[in-house]
C-alpha atoms as a PDB file:
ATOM      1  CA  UNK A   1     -40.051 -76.717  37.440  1.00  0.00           C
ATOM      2  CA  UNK A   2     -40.039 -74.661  40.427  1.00  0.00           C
ATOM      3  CA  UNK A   3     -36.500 -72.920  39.220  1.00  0.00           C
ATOM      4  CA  UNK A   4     -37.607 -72.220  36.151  1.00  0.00           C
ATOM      5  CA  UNK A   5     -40.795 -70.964  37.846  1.00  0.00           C
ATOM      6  CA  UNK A   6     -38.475 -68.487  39.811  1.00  0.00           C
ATOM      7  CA  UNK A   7     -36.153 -67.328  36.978  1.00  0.00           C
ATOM      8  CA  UNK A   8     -39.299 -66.642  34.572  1.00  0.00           C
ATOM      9  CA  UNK A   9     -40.454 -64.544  37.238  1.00  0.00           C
ATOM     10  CA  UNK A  10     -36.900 -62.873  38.133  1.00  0.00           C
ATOM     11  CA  UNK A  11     -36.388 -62.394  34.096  1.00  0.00           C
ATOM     12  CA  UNK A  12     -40.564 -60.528  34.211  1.00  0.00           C
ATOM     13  CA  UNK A  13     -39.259 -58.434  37.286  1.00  0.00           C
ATOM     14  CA  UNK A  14     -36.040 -57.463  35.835  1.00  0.00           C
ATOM     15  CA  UNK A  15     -37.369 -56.573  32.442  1.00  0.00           C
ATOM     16  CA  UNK A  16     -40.239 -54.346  34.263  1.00  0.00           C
ATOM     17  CA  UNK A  17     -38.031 -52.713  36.522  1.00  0.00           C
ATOM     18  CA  UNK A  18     -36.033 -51.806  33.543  1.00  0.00           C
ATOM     19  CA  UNK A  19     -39.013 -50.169  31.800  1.00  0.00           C
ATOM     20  CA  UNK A  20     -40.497 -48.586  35.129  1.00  0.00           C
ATOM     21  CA  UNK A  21     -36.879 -46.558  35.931  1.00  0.00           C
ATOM     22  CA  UNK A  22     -36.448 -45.734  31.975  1.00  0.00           C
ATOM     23  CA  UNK A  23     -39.777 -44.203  32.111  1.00  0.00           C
ATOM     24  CA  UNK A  24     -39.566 -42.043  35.025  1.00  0.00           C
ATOM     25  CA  UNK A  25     -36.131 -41.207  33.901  1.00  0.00           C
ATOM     26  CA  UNK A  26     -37.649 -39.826  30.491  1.00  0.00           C
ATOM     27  CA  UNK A  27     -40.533 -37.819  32.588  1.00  0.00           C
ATOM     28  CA  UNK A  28     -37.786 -35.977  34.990  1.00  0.00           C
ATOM     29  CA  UNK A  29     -36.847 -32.301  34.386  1.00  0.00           C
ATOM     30  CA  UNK A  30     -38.820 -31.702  31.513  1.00  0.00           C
ATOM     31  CA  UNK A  31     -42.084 -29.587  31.419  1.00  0.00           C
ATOM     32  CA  UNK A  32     -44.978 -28.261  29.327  1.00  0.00           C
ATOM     33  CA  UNK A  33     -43.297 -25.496  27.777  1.00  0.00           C
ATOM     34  CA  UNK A  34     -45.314 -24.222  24.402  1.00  0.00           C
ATOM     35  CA  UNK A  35     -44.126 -22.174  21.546  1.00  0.00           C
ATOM     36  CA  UNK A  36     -43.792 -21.979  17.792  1.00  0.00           C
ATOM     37  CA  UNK A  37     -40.358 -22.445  17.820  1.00  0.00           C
ATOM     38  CA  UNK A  38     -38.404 -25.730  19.177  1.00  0.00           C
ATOM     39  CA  UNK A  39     -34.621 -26.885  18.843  1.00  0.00           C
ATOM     40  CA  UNK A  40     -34.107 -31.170  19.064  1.00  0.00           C
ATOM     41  CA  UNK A  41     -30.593 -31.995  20.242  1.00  0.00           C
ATOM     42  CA  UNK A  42     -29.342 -35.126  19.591  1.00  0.00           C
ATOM     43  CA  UNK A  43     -26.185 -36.307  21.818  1.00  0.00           C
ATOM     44  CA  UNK A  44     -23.613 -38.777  20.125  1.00  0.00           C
ATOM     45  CA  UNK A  45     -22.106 -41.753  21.453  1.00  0.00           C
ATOM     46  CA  UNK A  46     -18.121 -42.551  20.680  1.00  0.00           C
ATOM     47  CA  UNK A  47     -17.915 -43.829  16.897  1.00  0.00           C
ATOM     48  CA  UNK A  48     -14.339 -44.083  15.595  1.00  0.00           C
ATOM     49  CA  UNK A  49     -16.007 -45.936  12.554  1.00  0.00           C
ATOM     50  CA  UNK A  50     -16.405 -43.712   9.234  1.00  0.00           C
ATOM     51  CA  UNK A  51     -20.190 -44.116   9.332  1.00  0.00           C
ATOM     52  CA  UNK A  52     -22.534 -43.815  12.411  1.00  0.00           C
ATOM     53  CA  UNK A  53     -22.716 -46.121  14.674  1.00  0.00           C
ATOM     54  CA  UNK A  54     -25.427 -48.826  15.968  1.00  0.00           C
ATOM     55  CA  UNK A  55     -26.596 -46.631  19.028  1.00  0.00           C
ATOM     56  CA  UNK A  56     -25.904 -43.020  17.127  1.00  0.00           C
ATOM     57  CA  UNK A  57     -28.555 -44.684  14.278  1.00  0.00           C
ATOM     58  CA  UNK A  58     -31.084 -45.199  16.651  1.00  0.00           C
ATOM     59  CA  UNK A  59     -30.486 -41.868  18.501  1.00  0.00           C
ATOM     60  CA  UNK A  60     -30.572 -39.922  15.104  1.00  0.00           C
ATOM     61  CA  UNK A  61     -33.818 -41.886  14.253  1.00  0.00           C
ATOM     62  CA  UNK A  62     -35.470 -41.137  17.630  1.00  0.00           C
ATOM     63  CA  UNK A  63     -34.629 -37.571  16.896  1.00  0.00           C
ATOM     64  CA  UNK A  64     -36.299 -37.387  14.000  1.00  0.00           C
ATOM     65  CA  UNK A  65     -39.416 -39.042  15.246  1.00  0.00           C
ATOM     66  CA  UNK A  66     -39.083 -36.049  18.218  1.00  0.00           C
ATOM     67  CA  UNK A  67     -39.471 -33.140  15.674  1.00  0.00           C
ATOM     68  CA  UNK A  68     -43.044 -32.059  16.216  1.00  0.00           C
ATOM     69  CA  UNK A  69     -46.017 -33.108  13.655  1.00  0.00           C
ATOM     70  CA  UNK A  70     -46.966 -29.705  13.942  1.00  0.00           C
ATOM     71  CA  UNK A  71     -45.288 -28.130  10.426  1.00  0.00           C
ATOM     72  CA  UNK A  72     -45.988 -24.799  11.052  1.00  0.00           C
ATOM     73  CA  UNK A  73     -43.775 -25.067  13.931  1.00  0.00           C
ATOM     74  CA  UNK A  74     -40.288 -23.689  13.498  1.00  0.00           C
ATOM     75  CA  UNK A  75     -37.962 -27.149  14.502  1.00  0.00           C
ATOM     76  CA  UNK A  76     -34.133 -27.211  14.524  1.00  0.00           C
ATOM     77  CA  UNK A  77     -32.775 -30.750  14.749  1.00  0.00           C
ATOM     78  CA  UNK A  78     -28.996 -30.197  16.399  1.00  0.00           C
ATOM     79  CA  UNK A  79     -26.570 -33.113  16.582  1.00  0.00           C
ATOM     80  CA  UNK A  80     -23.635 -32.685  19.142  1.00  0.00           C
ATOM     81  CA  UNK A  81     -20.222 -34.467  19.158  1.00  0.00           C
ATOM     82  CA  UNK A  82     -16.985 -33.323  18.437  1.00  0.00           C
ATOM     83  CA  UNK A  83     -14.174 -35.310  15.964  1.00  0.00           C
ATOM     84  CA  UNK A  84     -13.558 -38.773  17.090  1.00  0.00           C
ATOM     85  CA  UNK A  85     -10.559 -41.067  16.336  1.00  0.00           C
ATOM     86  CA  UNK A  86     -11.788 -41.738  12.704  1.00  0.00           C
ATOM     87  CA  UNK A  87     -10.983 -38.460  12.466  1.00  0.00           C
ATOM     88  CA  UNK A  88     -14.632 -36.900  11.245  1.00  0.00           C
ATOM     89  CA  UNK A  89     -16.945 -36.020  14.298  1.00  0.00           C
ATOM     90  CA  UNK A  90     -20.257 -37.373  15.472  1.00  0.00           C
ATOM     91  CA  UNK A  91     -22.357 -34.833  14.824  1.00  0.00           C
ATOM     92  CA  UNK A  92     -21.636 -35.163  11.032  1.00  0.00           C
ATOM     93  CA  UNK A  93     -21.665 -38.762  11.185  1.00  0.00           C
ATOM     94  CA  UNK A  94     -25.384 -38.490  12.760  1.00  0.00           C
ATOM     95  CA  UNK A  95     -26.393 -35.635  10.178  1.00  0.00           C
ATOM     96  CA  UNK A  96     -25.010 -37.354   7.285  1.00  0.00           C
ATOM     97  CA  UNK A  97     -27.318 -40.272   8.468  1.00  0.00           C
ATOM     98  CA  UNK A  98     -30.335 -38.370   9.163  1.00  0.00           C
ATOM     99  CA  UNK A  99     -29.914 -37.014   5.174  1.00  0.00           C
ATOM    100  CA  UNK A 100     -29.015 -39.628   3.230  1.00  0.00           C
ATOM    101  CA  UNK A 101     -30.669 -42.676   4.746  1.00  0.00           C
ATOM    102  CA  UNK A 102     -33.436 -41.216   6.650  1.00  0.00           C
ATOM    103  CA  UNK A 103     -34.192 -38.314   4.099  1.00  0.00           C
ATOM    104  CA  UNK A 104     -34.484 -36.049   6.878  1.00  0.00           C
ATOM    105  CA  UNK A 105     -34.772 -32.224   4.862  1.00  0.00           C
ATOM    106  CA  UNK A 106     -35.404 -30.423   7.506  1.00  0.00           C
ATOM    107  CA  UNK A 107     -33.107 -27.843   9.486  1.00  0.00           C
ATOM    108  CA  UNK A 108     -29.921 -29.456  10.760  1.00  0.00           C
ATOM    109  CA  UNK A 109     -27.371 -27.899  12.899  1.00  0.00           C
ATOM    110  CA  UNK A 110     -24.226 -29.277  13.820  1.00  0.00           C
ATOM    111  CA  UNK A 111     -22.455 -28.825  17.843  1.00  0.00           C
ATOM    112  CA  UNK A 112     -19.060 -30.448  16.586  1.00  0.00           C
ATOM    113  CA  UNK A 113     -16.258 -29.487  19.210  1.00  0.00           C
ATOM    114  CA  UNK A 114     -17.347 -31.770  22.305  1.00  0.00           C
ATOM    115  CA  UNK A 115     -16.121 -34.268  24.237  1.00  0.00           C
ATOM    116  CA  UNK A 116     -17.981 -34.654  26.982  1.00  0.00           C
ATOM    117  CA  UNK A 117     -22.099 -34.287  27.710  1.00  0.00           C
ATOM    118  CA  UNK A 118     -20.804 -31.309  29.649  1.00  0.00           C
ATOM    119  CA  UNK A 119     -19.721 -29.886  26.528  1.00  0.00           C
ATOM    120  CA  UNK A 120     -22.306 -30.611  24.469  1.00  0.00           C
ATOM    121  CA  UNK A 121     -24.600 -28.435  26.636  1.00  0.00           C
ATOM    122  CA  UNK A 122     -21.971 -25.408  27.014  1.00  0.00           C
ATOM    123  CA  UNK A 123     -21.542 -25.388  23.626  1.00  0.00           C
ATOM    124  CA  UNK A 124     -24.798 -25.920  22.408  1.00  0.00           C
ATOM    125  CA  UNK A 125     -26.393 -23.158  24.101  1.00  0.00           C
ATOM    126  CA  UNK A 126     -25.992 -20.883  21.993  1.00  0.00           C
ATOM    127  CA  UNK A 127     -27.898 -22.767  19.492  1.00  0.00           C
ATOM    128  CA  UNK A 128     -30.935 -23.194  21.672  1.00  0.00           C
ATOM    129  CA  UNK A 129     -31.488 -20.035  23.397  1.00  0.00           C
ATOM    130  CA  UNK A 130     -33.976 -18.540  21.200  1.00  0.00           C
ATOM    131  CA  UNK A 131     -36.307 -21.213  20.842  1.00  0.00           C
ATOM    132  CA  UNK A 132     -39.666 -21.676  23.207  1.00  0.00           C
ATOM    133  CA  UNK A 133     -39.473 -25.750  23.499  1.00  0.00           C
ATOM    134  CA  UNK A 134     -35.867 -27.777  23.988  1.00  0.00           C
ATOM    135  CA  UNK A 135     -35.877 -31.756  23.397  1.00  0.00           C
ATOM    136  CA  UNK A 136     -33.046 -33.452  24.510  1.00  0.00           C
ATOM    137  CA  UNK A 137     -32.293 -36.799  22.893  1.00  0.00           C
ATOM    138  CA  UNK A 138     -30.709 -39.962  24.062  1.00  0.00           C
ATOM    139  CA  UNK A 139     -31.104 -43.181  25.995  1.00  0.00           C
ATOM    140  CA  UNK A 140     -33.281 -41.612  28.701  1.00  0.00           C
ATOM    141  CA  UNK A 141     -30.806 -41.520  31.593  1.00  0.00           C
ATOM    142  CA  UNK A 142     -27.684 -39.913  29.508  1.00  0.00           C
ATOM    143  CA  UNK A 143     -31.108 -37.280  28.453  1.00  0.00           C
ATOM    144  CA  UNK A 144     -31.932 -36.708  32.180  1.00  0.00           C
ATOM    145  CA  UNK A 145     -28.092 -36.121  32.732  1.00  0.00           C
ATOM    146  CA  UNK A 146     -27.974 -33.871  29.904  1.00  0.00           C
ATOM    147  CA  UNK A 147     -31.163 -31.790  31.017  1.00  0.00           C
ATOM    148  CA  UNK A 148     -29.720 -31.621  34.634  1.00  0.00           C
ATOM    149  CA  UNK A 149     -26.648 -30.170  32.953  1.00  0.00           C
ATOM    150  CA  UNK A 150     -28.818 -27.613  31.216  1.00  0.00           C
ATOM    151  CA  UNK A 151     -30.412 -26.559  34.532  1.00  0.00           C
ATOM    152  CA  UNK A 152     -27.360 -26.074  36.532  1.00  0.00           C
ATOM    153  CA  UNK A 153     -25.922 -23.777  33.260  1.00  0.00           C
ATOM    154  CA  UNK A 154     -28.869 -22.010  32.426  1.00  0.00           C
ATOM    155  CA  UNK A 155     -31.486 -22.435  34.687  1.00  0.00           C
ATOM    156  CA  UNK A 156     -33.700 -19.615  32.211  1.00  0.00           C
ATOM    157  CA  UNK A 157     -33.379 -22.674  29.431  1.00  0.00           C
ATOM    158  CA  UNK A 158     -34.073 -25.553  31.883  1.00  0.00           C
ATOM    159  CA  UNK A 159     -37.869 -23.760  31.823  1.00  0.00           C
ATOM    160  CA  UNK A 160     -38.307 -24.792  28.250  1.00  0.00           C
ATOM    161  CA  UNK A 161     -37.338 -28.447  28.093  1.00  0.00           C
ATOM    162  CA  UNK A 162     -39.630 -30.775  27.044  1.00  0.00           C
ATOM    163  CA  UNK A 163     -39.821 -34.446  26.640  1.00  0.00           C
ATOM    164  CA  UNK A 164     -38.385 -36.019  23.472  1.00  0.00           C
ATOM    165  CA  UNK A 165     -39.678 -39.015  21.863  1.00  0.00           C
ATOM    166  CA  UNK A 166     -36.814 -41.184  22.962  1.00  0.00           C
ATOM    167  CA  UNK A 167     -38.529 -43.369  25.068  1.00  0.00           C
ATOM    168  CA  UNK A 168     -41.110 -45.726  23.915  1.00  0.00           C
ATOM    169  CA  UNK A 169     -42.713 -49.123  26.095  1.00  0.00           C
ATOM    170  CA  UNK A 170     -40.904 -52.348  24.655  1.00  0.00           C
ATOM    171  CA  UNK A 171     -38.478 -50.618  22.886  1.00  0.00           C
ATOM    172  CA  UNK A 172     -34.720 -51.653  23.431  1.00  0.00           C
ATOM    173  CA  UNK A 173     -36.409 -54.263  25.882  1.00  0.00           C
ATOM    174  CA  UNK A 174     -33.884 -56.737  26.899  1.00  0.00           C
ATOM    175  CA  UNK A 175     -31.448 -54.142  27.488  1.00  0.00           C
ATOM    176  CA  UNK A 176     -33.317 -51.409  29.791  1.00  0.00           C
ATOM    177  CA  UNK A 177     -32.205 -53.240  33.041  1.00  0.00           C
ATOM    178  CA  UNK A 178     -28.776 -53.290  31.870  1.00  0.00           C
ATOM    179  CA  UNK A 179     -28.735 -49.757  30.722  1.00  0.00           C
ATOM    180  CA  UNK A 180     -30.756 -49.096  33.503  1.00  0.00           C
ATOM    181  CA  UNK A 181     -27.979 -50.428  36.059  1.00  0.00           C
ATOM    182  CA  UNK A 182     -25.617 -48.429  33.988  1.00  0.00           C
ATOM    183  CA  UNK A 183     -27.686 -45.603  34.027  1.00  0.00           C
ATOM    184  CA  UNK A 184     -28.004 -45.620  38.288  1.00  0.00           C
ATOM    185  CA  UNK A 185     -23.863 -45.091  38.250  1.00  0.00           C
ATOM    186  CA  UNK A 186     -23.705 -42.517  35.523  1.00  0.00           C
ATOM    187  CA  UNK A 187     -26.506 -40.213  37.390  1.00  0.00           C
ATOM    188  CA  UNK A 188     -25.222 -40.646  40.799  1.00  0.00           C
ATOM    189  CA  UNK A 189     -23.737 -37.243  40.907  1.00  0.00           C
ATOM    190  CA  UNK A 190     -27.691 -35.949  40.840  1.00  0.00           C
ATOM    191  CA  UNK A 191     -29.403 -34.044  43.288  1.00  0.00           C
ATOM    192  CA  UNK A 192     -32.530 -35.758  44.730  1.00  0.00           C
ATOM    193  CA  UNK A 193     -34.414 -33.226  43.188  1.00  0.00           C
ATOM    194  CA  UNK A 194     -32.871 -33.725  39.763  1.00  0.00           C
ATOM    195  CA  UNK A 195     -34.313 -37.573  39.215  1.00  0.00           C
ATOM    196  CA  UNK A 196     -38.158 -36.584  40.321  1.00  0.00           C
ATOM    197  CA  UNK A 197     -40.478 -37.039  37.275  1.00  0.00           C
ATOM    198  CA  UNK A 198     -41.844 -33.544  36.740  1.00  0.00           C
ATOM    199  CA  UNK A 199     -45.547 -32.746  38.102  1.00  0.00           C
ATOM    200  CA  UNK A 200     -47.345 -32.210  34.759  1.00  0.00           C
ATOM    201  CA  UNK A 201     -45.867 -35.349  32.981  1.00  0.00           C
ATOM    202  CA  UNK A 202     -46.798 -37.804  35.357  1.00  0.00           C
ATOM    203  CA  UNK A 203     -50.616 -35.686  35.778  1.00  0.00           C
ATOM    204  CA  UNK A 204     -50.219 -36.463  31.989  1.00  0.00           C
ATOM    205  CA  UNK A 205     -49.506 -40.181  32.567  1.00  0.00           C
ATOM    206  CA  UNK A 206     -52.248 -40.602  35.341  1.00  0.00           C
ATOM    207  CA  UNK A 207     -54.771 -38.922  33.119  1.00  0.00           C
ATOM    208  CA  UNK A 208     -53.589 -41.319  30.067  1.00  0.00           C
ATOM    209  CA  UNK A 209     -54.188 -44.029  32.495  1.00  0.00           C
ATOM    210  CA  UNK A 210     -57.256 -43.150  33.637  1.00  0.00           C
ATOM    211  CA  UNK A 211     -59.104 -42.665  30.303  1.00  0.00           C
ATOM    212  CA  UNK A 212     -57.447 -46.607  29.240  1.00  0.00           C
ATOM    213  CA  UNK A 213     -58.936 -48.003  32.391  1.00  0.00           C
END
């Protein structure tokens, strides 16, 4: 009883720490930036098959979710990855996706050359530069990597990113502390002050918490 006691508990801890680190990963570099005009870019994930992919689904569909309700705002939805061995690239894969099963019909541009999350941000640059909010989307530490990316690039652009709806409590549950573990190696080329969750989202989580208390 007692060991089953302890791995129930282990199991609670494991699955909380994997929500706690996902969260703040999702709050870090990203601000309060306003403006009529916003660009979504959705990263890929490697998909030799002819249709998108199991993770590239869900990362189109929490794309789509991170276009603003606000209609009168101007929203481009960008999907980045270059040609993989199937031989058509991600960011069609994800658009065609987006169209035809999610009826998506608004603006879609596609970042198709890439190979790396490097990449996607050189060459996606040019696509965002004009707009006054920037949502990168992902699981949230290949997002955080992506906006860190962004800052060291274009440090002008890193001023307008904003959090994308690409993280939600319970979502992807059993699998945060493993992608959490993963994500800990993939970000451990970030400065200290690249992983801090930014001062105005977590005054925006304390005040959430305070008015459910």
């Amino acid at each position: 009883m007692r060991r089953r006691t302890g791995l129930a508990m282990a199991g609670a801890a494991a699955l909380a720490w994997g929500e706690w680190v996902n969260w703040r990963w999702s709050r870090s570099l990203v601000g309060g930036s306003e403006g009529a005009s916003e660009a979504v870019v959705v990263l890929g994930y490697r998909n030799p098959q002819p249709t998108a992919n199991f993770i590239n689904r869900w990362r189109v569909r929490a794309g789509v979710r991170s276009v603003a309700a606000d209609h009168t705002r101007d929203t481009r939805v960008i999907f980045c990855g270059g040609e993989t061995s199937g031989g058509s690239a991600e960011a069609q894969l994800m658009a065609d996706y987006a169209r035809s099963v999610l009826e998506f019909d608004g603006t879609v541009l596609l970042e198709d050359r890439s190979a790396t999350t490097w990449e996607n941000i050189t060459n996606v640059i040019p696509l965002i530069e004009d707009v006054d909010r920037i949502k990168i989307v992902s699981q949230p530490a290949h997002a955080l990597k992506a906006r860190a990316y962004v800052r060291r690039q274009r440090p002008d652009l890193a001023e307008k990113l904003v959090r994308a709806d690409d993280y939600r409590p319970g979502e992807w549950m059993f699998a945060k502390p493993l992608l959490a573990l993963y994500g800990l190696w993939t970000l451990r080329g970030l400065e200290a002050d690249e992983r801090k969750v930014s001062p105005c989202t977590a005054a925006l989580a304390q005040t959430s918490h305070t008015r459910l208390s």
